[in-house]
C-alpha atoms as a PDB file:
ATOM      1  CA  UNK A   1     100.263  78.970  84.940  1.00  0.00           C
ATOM      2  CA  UNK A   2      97.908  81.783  85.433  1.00  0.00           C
ATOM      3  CA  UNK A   3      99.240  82.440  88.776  1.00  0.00           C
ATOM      4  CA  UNK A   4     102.634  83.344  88.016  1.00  0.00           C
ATOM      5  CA  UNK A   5     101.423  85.864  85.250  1.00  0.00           C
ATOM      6  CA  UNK A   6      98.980  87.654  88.056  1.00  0.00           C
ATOM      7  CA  UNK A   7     102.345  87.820  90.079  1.00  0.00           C
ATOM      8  CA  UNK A   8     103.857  89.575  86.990  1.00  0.00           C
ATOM      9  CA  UNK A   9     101.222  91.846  86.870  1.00  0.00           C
ATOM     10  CA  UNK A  10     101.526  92.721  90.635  1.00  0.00           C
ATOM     11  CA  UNK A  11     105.491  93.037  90.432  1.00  0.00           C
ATOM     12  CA  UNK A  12     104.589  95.519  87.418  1.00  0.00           C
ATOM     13  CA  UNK A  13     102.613  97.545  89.914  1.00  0.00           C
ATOM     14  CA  UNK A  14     104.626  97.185  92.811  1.00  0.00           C
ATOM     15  CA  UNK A  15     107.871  97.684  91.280  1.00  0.00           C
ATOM     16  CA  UNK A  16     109.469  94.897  93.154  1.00  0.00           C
ATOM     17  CA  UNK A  17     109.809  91.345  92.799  1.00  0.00           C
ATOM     18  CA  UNK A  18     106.301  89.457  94.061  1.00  0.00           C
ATOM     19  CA  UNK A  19     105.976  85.948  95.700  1.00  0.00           C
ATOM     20  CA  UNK A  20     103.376  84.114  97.062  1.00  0.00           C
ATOM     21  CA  UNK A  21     102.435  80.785  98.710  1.00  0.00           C
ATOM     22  CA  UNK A  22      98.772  80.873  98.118  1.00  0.00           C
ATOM     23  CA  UNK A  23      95.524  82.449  97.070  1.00  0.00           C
ATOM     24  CA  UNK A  24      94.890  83.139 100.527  1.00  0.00           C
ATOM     25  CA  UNK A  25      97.935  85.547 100.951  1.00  0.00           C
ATOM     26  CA  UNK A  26      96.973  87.360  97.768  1.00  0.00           C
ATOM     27  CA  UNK A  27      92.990  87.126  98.595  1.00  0.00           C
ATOM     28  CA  UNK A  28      94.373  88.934 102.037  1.00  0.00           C
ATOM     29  CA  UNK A  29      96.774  91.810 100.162  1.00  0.00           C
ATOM     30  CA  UNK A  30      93.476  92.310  98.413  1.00  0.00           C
ATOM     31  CA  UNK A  31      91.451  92.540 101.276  1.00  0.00           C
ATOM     32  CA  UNK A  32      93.585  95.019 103.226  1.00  0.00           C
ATOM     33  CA  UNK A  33      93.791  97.380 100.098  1.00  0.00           C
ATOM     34  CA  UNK A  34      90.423  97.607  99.643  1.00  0.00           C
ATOM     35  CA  UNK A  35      89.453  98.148 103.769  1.00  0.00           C
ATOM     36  CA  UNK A  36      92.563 100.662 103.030  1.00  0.00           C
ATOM     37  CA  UNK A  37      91.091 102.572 100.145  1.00  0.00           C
ATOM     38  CA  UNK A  38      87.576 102.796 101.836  1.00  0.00           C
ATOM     39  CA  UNK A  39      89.359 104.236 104.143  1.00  0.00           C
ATOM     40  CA  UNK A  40      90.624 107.211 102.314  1.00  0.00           C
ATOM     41  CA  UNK A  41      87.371 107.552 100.502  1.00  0.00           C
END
């Protein structure tokens, strides 16, 4: 059940309806925003 409140969270700072299949897709989201805020550090 914790899941599908962290997907509320992300819709809230999305803006947009969030889905997901597994911690894997959301571990790589993750992953990609951070290489992409190092980036623009």
């Amino acid at each position: 059940m914790k899941a599908i409140s962290y997907l509320g969270e992300i819709e809230k700072l999305l803006g947009v309806p969030a889905t997901t299949r597994s911690w894997n897709t959301i571990k790589k989201v993750a992953d990609i925003l951070e290489h992409a805020l190092e980036a623009i550090s």
